[in-house]
N, C-alpha and C. Protein backbone atom coordinates (compact mmCIF):
# COMPACT_ATOMS: atom_id res chain seq x y z
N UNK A 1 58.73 38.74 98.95
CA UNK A 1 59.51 38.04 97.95
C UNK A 1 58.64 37.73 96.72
N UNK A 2 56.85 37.29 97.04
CA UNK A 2 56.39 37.04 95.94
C UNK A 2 56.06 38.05 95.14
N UNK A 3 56.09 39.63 95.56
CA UNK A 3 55.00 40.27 94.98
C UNK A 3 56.62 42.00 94.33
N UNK A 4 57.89 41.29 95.01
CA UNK A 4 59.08 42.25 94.22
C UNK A 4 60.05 41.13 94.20
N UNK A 5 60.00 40.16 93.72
CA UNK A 5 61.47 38.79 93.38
C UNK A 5 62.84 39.61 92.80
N UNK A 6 63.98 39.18 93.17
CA UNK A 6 65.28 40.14 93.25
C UNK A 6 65.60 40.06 91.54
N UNK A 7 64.93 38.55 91.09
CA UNK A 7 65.79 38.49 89.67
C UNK A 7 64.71 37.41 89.04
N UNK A 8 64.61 37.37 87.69
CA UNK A 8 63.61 36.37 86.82
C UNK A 8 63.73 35.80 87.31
N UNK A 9 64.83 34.57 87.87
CA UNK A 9 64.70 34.09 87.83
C UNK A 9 63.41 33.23 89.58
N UNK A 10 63.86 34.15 90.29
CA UNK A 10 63.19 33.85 91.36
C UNK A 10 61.71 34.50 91.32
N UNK A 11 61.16 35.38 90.30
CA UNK A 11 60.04 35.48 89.75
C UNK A 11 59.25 34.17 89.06
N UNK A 12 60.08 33.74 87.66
CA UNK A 12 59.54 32.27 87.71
C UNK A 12 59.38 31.37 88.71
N UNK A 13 60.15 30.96 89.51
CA UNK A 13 60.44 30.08 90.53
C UNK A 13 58.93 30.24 91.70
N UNK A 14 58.59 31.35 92.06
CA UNK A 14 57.54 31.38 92.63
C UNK A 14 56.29 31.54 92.22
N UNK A 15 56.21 30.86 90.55
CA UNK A 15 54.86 30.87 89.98
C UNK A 15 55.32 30.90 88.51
N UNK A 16 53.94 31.16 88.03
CA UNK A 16 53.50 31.08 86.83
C UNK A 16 53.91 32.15 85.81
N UNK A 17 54.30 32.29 85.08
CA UNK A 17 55.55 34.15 84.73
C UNK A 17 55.68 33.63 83.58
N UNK A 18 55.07 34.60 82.72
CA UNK A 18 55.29 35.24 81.73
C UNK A 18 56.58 36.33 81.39
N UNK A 19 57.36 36.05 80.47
CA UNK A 19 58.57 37.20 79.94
C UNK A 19 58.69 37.54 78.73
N UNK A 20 58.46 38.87 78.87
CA UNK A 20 58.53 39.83 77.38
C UNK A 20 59.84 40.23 76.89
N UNK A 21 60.14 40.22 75.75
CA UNK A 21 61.38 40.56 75.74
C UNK A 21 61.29 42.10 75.10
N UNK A 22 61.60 43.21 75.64
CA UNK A 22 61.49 44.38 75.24
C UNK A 22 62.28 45.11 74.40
N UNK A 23 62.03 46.32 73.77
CA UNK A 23 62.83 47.32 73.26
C UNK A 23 62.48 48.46 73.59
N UNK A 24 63.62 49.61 73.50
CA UNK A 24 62.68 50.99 73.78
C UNK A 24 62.57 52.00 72.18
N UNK A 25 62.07 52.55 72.34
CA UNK A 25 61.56 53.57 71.13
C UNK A 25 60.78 54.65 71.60
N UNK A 26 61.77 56.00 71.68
CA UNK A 26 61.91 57.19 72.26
C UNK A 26 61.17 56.86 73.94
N UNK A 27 60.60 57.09 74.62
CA UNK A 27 60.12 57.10 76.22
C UNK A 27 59.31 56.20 75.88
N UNK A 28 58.93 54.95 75.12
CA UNK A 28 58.30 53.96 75.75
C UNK A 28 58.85 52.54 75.37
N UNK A 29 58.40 51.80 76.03
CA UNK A 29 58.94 50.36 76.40
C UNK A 29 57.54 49.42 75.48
N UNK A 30 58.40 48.68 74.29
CA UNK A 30 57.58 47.53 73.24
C UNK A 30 57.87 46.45 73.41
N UNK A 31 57.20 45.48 73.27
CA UNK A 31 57.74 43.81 73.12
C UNK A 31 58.11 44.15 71.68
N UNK A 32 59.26 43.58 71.48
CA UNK A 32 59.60 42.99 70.34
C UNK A 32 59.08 42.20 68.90
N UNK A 33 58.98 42.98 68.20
CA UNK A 33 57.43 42.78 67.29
C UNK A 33 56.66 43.63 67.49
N UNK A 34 56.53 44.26 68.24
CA UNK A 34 54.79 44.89 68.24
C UNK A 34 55.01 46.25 68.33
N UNK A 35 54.61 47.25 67.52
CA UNK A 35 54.38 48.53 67.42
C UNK A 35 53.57 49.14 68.46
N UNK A 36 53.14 48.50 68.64
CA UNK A 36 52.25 50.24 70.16
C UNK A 36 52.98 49.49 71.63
N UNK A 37 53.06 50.24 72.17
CA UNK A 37 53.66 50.35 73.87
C UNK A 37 53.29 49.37 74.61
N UNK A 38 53.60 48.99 75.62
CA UNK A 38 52.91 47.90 76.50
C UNK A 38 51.82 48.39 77.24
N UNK A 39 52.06 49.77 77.54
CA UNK A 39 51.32 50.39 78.36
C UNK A 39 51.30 50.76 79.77
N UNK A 40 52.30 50.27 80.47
CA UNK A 40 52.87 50.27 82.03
C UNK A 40 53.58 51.04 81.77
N UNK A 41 54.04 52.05 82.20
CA UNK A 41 55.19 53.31 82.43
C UNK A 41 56.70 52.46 82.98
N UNK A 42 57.54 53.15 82.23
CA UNK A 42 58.65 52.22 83.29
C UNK A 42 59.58 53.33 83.60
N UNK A 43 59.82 53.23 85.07
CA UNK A 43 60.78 54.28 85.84
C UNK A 43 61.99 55.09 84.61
N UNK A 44 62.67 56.06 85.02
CA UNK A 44 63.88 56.24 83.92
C UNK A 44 65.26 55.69 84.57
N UNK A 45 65.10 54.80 85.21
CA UNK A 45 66.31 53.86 85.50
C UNK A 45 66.14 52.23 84.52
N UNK A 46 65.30 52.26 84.76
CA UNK A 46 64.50 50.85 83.50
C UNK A 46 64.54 51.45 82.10
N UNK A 47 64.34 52.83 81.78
CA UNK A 47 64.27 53.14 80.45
C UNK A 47 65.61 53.03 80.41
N UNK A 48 66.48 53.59 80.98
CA UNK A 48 68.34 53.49 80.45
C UNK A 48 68.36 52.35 80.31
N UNK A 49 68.45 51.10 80.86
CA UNK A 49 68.35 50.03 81.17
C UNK A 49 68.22 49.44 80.09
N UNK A 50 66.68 49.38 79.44
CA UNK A 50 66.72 48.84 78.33
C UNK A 50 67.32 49.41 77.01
N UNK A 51 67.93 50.74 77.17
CA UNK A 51 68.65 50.90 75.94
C UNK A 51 70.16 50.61 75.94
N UNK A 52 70.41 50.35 77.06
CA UNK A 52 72.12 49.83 77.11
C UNK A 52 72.14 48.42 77.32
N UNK A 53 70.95 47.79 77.68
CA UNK A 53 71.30 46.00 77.62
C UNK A 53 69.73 45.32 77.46
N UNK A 54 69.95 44.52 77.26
CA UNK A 54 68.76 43.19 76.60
C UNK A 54 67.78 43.36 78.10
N UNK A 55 66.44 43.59 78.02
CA UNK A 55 65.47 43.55 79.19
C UNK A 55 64.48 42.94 78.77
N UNK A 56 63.65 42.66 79.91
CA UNK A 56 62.45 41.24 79.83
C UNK A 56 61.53 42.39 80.88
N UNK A 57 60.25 42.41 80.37
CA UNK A 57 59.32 42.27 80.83
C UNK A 57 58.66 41.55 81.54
N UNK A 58 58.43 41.03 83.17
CA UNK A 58 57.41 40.29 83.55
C UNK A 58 56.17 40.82 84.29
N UNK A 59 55.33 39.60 83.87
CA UNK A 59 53.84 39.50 84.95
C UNK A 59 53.31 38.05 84.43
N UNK A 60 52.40 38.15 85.99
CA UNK A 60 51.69 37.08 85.77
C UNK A 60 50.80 36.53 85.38
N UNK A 61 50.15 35.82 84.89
CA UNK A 61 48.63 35.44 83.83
C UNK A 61 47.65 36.10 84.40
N UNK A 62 47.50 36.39 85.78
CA UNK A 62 46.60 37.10 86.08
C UNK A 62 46.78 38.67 86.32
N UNK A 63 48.16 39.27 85.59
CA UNK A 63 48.06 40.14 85.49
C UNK A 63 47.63 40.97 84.27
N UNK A 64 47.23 40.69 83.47
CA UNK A 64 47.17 40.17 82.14
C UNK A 64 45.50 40.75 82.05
N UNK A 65 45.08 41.63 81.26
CA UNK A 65 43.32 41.46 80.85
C UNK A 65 42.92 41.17 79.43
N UNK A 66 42.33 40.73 78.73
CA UNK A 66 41.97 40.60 77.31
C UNK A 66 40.89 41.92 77.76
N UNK A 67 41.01 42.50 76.18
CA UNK A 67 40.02 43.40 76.05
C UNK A 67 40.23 43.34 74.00
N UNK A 68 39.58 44.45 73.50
CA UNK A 68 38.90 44.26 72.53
C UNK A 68 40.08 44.71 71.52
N UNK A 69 39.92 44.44 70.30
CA UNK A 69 41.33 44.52 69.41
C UNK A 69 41.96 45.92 69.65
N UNK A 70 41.05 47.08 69.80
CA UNK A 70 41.05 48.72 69.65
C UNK A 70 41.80 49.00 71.09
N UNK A 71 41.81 48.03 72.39
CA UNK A 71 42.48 48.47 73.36
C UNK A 71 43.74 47.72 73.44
N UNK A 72 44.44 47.90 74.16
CA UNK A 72 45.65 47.98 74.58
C UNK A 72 47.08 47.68 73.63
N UNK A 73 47.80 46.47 73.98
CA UNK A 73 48.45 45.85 72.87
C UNK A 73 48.01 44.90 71.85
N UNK A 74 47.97 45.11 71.09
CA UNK A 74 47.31 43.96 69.88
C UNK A 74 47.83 42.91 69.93
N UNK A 75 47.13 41.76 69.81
CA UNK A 75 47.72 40.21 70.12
C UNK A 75 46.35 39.33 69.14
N UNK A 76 47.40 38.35 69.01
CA UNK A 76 46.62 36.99 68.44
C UNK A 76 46.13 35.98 69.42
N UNK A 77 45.06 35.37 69.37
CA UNK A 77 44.84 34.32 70.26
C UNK A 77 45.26 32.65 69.89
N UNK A 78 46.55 32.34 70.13
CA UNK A 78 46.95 31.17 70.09
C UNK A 78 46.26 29.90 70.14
N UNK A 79 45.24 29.93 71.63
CA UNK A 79 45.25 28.91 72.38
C UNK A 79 44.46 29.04 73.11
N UNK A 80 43.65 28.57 73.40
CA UNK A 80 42.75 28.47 74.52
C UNK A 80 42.12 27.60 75.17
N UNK A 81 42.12 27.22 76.18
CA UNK A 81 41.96 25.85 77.02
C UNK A 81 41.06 26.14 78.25
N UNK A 82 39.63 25.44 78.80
CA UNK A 82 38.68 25.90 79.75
C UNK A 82 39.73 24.82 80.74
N UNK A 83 39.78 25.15 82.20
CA UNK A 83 40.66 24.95 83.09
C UNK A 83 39.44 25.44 84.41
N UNK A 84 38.65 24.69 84.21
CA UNK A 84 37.21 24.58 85.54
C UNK A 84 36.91 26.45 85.63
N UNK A 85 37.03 26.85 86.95
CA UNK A 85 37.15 28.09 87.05
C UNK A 85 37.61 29.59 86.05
N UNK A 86 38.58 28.93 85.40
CA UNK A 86 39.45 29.67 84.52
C UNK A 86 39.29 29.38 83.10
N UNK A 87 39.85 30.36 81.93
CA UNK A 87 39.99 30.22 81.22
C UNK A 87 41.77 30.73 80.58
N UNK A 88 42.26 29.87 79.86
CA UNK A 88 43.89 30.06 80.05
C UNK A 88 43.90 30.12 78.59
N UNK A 89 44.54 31.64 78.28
CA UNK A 89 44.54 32.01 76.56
C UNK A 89 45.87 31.73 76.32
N UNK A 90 46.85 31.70 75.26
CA UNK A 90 48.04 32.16 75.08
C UNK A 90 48.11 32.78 73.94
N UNK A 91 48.15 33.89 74.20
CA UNK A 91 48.28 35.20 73.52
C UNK A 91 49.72 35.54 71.83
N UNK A 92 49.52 35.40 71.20
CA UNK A 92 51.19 35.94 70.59
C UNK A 92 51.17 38.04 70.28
N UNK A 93 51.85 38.20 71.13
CA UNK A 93 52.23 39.51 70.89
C UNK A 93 53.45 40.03 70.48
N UNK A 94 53.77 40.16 69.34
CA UNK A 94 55.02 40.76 68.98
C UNK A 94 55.80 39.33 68.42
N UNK A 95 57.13 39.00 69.57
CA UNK A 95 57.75 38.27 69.18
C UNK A 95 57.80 37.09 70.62
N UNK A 96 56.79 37.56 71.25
CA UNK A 96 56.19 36.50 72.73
C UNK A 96 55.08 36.20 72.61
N UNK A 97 54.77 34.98 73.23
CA UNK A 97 54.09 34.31 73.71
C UNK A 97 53.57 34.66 74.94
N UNK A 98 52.17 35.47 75.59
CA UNK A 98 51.58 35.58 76.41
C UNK A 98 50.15 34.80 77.64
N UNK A 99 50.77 34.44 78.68
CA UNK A 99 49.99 33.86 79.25
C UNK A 99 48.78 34.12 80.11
N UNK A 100 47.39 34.27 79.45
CA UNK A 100 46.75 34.81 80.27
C UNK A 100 45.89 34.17 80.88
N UNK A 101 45.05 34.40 82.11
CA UNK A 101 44.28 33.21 83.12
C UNK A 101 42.97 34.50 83.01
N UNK A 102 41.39 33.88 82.98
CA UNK A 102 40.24 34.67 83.05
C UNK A 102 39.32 33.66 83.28
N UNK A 103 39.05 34.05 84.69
CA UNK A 103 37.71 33.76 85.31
C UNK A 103 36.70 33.55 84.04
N UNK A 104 35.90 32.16 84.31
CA UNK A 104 35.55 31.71 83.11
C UNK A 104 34.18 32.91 83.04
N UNK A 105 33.27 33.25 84.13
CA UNK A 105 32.49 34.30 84.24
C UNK A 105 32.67 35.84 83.31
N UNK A 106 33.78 36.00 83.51
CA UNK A 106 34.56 36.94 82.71
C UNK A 106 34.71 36.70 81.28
N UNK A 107 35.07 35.55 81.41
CA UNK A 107 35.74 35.38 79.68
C UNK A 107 34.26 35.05 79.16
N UNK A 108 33.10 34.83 79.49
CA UNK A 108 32.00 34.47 78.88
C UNK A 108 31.33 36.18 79.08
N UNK A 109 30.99 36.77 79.77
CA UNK A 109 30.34 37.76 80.39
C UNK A 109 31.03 38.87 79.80
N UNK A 110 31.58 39.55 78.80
CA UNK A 110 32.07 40.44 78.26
C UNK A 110 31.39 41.04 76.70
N UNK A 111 30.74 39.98 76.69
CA UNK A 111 29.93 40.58 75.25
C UNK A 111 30.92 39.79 74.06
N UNK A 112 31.78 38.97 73.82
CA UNK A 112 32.40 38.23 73.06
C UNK A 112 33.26 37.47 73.20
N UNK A 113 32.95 36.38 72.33
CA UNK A 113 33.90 34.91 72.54
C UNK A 113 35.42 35.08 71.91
N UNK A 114 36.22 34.86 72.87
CA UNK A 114 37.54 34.73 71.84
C UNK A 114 37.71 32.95 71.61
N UNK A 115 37.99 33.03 70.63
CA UNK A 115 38.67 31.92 69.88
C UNK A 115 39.95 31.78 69.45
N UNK A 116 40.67 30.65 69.06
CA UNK A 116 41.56 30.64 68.09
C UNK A 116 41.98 31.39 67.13
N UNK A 117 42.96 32.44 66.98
CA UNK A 117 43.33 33.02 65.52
C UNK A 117 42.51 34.29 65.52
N UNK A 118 41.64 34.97 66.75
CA UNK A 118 40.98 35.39 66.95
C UNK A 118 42.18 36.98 67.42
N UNK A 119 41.82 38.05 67.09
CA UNK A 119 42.59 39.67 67.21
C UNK A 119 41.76 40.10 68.89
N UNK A 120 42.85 40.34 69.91
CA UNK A 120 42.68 40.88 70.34
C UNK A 120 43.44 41.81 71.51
N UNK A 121 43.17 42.61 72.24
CA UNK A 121 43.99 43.83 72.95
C UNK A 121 44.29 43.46 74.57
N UNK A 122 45.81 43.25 74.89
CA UNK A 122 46.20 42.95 76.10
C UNK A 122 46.23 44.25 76.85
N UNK A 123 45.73 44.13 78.25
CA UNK A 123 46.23 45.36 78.76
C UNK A 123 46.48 44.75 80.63
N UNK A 124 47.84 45.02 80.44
CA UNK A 124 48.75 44.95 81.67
C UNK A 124 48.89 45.43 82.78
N UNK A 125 48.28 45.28 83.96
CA UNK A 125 48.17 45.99 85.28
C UNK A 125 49.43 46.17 85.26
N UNK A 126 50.32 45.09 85.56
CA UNK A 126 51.52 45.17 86.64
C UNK A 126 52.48 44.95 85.25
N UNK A 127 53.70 45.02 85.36
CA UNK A 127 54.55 44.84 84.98
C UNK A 127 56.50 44.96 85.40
N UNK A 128 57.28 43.72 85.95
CA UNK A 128 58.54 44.36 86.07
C UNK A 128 59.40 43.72 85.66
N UNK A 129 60.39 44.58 85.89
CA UNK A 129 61.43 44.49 84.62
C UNK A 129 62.64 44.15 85.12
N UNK A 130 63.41 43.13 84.58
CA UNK A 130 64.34 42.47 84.56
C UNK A 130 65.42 42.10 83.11
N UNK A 131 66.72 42.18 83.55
CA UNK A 131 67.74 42.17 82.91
C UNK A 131 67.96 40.20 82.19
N UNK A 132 67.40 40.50 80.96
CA UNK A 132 67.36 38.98 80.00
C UNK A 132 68.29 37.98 80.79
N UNK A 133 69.36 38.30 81.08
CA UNK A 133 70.50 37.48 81.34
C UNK A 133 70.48 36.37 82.20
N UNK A 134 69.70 37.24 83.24
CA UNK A 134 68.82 35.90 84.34
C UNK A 134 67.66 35.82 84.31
N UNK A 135 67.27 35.54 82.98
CA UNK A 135 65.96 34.42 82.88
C UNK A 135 66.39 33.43 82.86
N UNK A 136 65.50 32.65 83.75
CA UNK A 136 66.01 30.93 84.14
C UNK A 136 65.87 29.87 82.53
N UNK A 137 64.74 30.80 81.46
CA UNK A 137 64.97 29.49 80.21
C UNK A 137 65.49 31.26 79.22
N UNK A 138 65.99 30.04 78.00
CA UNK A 138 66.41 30.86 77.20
C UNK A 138 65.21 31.64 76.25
C-alpha cells in the first residue's frame, strides 16, 4: 500500500508527498512551467492520460536528488531548513513547489552549498502518476 497507493490521495495520507502538476509535449511528461522533462519515462497509458485529463505527478522528498543546475530539471531553491540528520530544501520548479529531504552528509559533501535563490537541477528516481481530481488539497 505504501510503496503503489490506489489514489493521491492515499499517497499523501501515508506520508510526506509531493504533487506535480503535469503536461505532455509530444512523448514527454513536464511540470507545468518548466521546459525540459521530468525525466522518469511514463508508461503510454499515463501518456494518454495526461493528454485527455488534468494529471499530478508524485514522489516523495526522498525521492527527489539535488544535483547541479546543468542536470536534471532546473529549479530554484526556496527554502532551506537543517532538520538534525537532514537537510529539507523546497525547491520551485515550474509552477510547483518541490519537497526535498538530504542527508545532511550529502548536502554538505557534494562539492557545493545550496542556498536560498540559489539554481539548481532535480533529478527524480521514482515518480507516479495520478489523476488531479483526487488530490486530497487543491
Amino acid at each position: 500500500v505504501f510503496d503503489l497507493p490506489i489514489d493521491s490521495f492515499v499517497f499523501d495520507f501515508l506520508g510526506v508527498s509531493n504533487f506535480i502538476r503535469v503536461e505532455r509535449r509530444g512523448d514527454d511528461v513536464h511540470a507545468i512551467g518548466s521546459d525540459t522533462p521530468l525525466g522518469v519515462p511514463a508508461d503510454a497509458e499515463t501518456l494518454r492520460r495526461v493528454v485527455s485529463g488534468d494529471m499530478v505527478a508524485a514522489c516523495r522528498p526522498l525521492e527527489v536528488d539535488l544535483a547541479s543546475p546543468d542536470r536534471g530539471v532546473p529549479g530554484v531553491i526556496l527554502r532551506r531548513t537543517y532538520r538534525g540528520p537532514t537537510v529539507d530544501y523546497r525547491v520551485s520548479v515550474g509552477s510547483a513547489e518541490v519537497q526535498v529531504l538530504q542527508d545532511v552528509a550529502d548536502a554538505h559533501g557534494n562539492g557545493w552549498n545550496l542556498n536560498e535563490g540559489d539554481r539548481c537541477g532535480l533529478v527524480f528516481s521514482r515518480l507516479r502518476w495520478y489523476d488531479a481530481a483526487t488530490l486530497p488539497r487543491g
